[in-house]
Protein backbone atom coordinates (compact mmCIF):
# COMPACT_ATOMS: atom_id res chain seq x y z
CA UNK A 1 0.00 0.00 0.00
CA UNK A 2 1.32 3.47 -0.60
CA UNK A 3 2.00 6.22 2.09
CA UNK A 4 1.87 9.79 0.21
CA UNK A 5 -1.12 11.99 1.09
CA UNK A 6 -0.84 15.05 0.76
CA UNK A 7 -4.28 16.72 0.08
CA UNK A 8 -7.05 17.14 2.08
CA UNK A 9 -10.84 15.11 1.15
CA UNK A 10 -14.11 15.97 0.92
CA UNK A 11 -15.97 14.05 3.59
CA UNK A 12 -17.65 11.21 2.44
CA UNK A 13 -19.77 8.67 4.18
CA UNK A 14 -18.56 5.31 3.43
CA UNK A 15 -22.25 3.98 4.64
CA UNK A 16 -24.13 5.16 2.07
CA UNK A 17 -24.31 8.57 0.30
CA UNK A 18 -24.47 9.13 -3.25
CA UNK A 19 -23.23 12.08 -5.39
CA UNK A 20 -26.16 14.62 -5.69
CA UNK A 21 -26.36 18.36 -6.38
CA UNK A 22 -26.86 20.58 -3.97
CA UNK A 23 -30.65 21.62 -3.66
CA UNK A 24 -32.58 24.83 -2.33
CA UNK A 25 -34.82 21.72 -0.96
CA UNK A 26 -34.42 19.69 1.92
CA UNK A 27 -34.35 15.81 0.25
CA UNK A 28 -33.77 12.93 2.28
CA UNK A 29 -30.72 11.03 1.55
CA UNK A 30 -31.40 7.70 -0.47
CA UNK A 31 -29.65 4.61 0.33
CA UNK A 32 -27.04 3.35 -1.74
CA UNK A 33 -27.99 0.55 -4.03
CA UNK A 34 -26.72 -2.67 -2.55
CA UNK A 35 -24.41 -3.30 -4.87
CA UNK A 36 -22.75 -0.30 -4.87
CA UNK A 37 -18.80 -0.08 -3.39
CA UNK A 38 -17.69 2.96 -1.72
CA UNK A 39 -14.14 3.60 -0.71
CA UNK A 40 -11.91 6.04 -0.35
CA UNK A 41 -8.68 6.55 -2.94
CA UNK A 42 -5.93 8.97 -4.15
CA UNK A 43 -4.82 10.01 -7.92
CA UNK A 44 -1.48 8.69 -9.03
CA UNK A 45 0.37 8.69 -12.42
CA UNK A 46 0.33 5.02 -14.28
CA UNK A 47 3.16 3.13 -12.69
CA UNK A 48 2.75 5.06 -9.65
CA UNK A 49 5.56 7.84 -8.64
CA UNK A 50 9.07 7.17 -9.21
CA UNK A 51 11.68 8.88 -6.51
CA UNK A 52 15.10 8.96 -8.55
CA UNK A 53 17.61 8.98 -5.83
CA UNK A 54 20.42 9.53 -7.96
CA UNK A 55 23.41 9.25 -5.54
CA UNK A 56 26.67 7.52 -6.62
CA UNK A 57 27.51 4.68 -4.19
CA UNK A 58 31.22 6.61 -4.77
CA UNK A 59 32.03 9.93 -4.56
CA UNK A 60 30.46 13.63 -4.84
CA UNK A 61 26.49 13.27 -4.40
CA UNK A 62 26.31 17.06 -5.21
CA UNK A 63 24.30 18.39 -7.86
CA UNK A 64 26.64 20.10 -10.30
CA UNK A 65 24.13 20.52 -12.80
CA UNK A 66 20.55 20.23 -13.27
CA UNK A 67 18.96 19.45 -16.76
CA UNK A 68 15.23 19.50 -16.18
CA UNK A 69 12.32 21.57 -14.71
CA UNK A 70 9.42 20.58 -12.67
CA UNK A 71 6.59 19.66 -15.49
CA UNK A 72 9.29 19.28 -18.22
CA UNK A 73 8.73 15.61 -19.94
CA UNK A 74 11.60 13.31 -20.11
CA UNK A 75 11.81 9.89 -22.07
CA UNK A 76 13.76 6.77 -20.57
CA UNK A 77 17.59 7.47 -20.86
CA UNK A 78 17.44 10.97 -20.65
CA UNK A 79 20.21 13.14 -18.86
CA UNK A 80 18.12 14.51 -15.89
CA UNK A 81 21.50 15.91 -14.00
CA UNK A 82 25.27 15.86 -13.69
CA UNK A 83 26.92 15.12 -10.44
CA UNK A 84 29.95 17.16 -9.05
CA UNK A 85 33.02 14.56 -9.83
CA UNK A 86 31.48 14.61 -13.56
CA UNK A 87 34.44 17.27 -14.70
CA UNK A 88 37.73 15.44 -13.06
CA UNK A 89 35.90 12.01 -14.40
CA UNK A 90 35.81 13.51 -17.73
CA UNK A 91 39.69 14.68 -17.26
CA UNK A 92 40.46 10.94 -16.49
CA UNK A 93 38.69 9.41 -19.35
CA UNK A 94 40.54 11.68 -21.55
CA UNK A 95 43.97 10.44 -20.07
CA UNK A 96 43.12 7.21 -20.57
CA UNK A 97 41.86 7.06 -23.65
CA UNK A 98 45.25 8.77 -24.83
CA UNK A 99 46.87 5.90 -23.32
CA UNK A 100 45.26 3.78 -25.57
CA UNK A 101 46.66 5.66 -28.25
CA UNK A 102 50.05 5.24 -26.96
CA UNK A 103 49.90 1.21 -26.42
CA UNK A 104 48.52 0.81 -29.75
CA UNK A 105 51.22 2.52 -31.74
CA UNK A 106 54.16 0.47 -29.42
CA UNK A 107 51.95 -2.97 -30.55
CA UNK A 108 52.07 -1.46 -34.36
CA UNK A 109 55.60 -0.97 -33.87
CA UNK A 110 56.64 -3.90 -32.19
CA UNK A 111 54.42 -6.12 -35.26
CA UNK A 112 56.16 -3.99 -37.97
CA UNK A 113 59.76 -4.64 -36.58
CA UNK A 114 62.75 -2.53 -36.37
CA UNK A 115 62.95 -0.07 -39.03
CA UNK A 116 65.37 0.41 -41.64
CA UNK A 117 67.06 3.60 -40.48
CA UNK A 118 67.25 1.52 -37.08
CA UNK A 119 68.69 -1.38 -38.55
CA UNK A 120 71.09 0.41 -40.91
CA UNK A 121 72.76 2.23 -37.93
CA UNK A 122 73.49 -0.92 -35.77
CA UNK A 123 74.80 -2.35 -38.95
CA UNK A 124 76.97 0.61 -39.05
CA UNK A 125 78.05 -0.23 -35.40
CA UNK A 126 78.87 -3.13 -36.16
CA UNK A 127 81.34 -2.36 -39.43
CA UNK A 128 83.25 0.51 -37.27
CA UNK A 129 83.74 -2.32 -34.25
CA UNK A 130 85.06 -5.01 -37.18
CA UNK A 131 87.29 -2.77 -38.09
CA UNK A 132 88.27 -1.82 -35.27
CA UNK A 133 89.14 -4.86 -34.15
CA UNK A 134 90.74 -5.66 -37.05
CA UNK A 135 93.12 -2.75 -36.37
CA UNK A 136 93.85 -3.89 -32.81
CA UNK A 137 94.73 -7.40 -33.73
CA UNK A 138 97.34 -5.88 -36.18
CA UNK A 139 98.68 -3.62 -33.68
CA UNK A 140 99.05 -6.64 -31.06
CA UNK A 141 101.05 -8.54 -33.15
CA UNK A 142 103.32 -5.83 -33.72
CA UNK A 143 103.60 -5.24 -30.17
CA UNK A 144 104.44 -8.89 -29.88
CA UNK A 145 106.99 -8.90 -32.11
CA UNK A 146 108.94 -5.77 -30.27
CA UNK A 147 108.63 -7.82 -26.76
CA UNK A 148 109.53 -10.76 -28.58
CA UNK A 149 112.70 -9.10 -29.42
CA UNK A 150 113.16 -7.40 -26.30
CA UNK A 151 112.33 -4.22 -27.72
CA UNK A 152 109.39 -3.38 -25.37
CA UNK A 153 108.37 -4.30 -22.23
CA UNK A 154 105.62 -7.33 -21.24
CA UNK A 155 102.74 -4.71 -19.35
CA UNK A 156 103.26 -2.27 -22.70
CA UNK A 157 102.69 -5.74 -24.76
CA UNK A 158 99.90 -6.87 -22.76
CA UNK A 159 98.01 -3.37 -22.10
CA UNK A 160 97.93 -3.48 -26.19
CA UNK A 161 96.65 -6.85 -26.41
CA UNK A 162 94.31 -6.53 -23.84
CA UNK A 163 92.34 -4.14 -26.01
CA UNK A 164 91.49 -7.11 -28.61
CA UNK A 165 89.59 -8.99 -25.61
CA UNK A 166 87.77 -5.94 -25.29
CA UNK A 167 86.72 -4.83 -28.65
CA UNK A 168 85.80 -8.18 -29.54
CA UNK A 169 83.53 -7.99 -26.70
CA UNK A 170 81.74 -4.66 -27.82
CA UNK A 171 81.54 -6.65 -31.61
CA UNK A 172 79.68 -9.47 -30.24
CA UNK A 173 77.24 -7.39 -28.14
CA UNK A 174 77.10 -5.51 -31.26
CA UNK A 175 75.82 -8.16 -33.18
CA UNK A 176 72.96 -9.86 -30.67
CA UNK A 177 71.41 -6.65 -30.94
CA UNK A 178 71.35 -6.45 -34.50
CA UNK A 179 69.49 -9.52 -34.86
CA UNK A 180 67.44 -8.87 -31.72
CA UNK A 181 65.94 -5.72 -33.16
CA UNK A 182 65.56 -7.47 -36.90
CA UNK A 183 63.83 -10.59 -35.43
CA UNK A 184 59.66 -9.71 -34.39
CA UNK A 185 60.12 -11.55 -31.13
CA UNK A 186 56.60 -13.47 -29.44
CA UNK A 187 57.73 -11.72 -26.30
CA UNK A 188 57.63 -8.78 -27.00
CA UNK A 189 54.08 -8.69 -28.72
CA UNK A 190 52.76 -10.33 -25.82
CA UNK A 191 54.00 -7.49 -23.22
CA UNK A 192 52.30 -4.86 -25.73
CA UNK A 193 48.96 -6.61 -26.35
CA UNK A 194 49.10 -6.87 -22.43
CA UNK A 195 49.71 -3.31 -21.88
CA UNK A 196 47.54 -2.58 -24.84
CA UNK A 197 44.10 -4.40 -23.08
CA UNK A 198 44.99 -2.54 -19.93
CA UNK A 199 44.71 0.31 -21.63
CA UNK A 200 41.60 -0.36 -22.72
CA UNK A 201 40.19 -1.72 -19.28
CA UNK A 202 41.12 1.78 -18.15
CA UNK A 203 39.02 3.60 -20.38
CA UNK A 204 36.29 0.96 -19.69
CA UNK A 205 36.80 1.69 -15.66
CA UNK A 206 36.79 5.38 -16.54
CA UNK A 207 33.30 5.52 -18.68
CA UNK A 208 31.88 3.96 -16.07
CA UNK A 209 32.61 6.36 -13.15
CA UNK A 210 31.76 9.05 -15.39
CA UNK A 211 28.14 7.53 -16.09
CA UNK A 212 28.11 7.25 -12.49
CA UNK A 213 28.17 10.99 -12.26
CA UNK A 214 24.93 11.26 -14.80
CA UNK A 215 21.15 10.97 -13.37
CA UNK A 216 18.82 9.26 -15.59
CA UNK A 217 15.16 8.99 -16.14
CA UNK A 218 14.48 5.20 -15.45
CA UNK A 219 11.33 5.67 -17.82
CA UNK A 220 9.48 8.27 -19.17
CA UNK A 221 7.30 10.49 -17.75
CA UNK A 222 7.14 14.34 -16.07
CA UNK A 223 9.51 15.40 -13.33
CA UNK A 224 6.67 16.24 -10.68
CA UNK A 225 8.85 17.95 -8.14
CA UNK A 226 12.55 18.68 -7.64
CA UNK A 227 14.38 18.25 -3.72
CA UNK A 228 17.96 19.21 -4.82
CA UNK A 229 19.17 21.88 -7.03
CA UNK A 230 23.09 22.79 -8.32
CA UNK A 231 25.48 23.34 -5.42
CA UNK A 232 22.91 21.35 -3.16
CA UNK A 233 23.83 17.86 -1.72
CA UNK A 234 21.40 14.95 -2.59
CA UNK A 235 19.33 14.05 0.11
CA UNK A 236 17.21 11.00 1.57
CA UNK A 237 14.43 12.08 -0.23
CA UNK A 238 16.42 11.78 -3.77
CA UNK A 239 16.88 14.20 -6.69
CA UNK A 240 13.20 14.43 -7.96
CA UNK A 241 9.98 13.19 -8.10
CA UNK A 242 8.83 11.55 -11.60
CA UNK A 243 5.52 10.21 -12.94
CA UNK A 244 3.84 9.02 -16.52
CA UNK A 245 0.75 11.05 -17.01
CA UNK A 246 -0.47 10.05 -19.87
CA UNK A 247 -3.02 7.83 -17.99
CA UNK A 248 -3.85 8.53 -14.78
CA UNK A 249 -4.92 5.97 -11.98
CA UNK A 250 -6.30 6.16 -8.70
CA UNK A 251 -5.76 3.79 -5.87
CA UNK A 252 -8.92 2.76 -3.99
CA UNK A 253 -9.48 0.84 -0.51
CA UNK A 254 -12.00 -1.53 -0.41
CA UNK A 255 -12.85 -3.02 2.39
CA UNK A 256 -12.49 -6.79 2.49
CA UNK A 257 -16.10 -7.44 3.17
CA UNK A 258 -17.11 -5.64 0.10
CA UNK A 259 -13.86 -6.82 -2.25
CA UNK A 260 -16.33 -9.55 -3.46
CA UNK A 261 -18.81 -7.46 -5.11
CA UNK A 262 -15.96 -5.33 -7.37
CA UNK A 263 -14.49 -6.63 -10.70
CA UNK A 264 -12.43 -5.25 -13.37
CA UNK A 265 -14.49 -3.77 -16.24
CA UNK A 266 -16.99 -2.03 -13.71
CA UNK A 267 -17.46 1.94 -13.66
CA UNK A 268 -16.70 4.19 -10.77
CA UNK A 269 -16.70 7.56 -10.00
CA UNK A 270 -14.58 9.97 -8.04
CA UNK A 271 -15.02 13.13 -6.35
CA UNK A 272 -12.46 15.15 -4.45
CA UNK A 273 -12.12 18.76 -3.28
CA UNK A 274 -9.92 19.44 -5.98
CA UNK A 275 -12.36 18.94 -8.82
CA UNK A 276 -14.69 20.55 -9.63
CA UNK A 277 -16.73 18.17 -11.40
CA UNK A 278 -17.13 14.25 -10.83
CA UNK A 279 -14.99 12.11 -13.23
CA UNK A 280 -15.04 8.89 -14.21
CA UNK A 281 -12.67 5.89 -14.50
CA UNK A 282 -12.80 1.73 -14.91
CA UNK A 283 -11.92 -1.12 -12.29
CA UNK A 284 -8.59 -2.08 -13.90
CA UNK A 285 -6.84 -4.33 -11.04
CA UNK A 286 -7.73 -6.11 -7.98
CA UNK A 287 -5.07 -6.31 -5.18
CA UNK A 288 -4.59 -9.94 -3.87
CA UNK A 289 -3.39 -8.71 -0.24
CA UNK A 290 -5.47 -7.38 2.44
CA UNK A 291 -3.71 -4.71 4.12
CA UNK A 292 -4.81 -2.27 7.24
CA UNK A 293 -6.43 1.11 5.52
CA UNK A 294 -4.00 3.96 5.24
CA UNK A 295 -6.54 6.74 4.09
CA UNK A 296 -8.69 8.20 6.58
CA UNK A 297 -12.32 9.89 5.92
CA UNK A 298 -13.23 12.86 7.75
CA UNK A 299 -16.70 11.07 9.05
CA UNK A 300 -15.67 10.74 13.02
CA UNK A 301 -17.49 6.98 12.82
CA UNK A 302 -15.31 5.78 10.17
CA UNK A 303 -13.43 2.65 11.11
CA UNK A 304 -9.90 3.97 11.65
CA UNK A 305 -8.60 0.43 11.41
CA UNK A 306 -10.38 -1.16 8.79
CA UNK A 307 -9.40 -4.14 6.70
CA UNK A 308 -9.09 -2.87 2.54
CA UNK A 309 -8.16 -4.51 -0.73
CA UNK A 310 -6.09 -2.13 -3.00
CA UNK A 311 -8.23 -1.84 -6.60
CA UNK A 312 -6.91 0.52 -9.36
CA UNK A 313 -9.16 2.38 -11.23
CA UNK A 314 -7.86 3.68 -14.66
CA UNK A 315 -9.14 7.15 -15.41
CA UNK A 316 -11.03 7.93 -18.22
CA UNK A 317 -8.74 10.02 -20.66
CA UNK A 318 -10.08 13.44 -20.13
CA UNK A 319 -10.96 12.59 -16.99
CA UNK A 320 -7.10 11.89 -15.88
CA UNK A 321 -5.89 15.01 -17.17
CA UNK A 322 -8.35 17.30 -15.16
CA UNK A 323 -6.46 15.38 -12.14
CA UNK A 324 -2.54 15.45 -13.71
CA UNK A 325 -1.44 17.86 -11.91
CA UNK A 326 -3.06 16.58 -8.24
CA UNK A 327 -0.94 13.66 -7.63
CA UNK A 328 -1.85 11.99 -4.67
CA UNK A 329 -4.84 13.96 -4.11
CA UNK A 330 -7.39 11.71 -1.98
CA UNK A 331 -10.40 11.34 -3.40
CA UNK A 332 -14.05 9.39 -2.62
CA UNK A 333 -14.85 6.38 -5.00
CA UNK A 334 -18.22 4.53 -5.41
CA UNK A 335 -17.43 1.73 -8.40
CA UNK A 336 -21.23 0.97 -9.84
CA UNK A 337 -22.02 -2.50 -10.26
């Protein structure tokens, strides 16, 4: 059962009056016809009304901007208002999706291989250190042919010599790396797929916190009334009040004893303080709970704790849009047999 009433009701006795104009006559009332239902009800939109909370479960629940007005109409999807983190969210998507950008050319370059200014300088490296060498050797067996003949000493010998050791060294190294960077190693496309799908989990992470920061309309409909405006922090009572009303309902009580005599299909009528005229609606759906009443009737020997059946009756269509803008209104019901 539903616990918004706001509007105050035109006393109605649940025992037996009917609607009649007023008369300059005195008329004795007439009793209801037996198979009459009375009960009393309040106007709601069709699918009742829908508090959009829209807090994030993480970070700012301040409203940084609002999108729509009270009475504005809004279809499912809709942007209804951005949240406060929505700017440094936006910053963060835009870092990562540059990241992105980044990983994929290193996985382009890594598939297309060294390139050929790349591999034409390490072969360049690796002519100047074969020559090099070349040079050294020569001048260590000269120097071995002065200490063979005693001509120079066996440190200036070896301090020549040593270089060969060493050159050769910077030749081989030399060489690895040439065919390491001509050679599209499995390795190394592996590390920059991997860095590449992180990337792109990052970007994934970051859309989402940024949708976080967006308020939605979970269905269409007209924003009825609006608790928190920019610079104001979202409170228990949500961001706004939303409703369809297109077709407009209202909830009756029954009580039990009577639920037996009501059936979809049958007419009723409703009156209220806030119309001026009586409209007119259908039985649409019977409630299969019985529930303690939640509407009370200004008639001081009304059962306070009575025993209802909820029953929706659909409005007719120019009947529910005298009554669009009076949600939750509470209005008497008598649904005709």
């Amino acid at each position: 059962m539903h616990h918004f009433v706001r509007s105050s009701v035109l006393v109605f006795a649940l025992s037996g009056a009917v609607f009649a104009q007023e008369s300059d006559t005195v008329v004795a009332p007439q009793p209801m016809a037996p198979d009459r239902v009375a009960g009393l009800g309040y106007v709601e939109p069709d699918g009742g009304v829908t508090t959009v909370a829209g807090g994030p479960t993480i970070g700012s629940g301040v409203v940084f901007e609002l999108r729509v007005g009270e009475g504005d109409t809004v279809s499912r999807g809709d942007t209804l208002a951005v949240l406060g983190d929505n700017p440094l969210l936006q910053a963060a998507l835009l870092q990562a999706e540059s990241r992105v950008a980044v990983q994929q050319a290193q996985l382009a370059r890594v598939m297309a291989g060294v390139s050929q200014n790349e591999l034409a300088a390490q072969n360049a490296v690796v002519d100047r250190l074969e020559k090099q060498l070349n040079n050294v050797i020569k001048d260590c067996l000269r120097q071995q042919s002065l200490f063979e003949r005693k001509i120079i000493s066996e440190a200036v010998y070896l301090k020549e010599c040593n270089r060969v050791d060493a050159i050769e060294g910077q030749l081989n190294e030399a060489i690895a790396t040439r065919a390491a960077v001509s050679t599209i190693r499995p390795e190394d496309v592996l590390i920059a797929e991997a860095e590449l799908a992180a990337a792109k989990a990052n970007v994934a992470h970051a859309k989402v916190a940024l949708e976080g920061t967006l308020v939605r309309a979970p269905t269409d409909g007209t924003v009825l009334e609006i608790y928190a405006k920019p610079g104001e922090l979202i409170g228990p009572r949500g961001l706004l009040d939303m409703g369809d009303v297109r077709r407009m309902w209202v909830a009756a009580e029954v009580y039990e004893s009577d639920i037996l005599k009501v059936k979809p299909g049958q007419r009723a009528s409703v009156i209220a303080d806030g119309i001026d005229r009586q409209i007119e609606g259908e039985v649409a759906r019977i409630g299969l709970t019985v529930a303690r009443n939640e509407l009370q009737s200004n008639n001081p020997t009304a059962d306070v704790d009575a025993r209802v059946v909820e029953v929706m009756v659909l409005l007719d269509e120019g009947a529910g849009q005298q009554v669009a803008a009076l949600i939750n209104l509470q209005v008497s019901v008598i649904i005709h047999p």
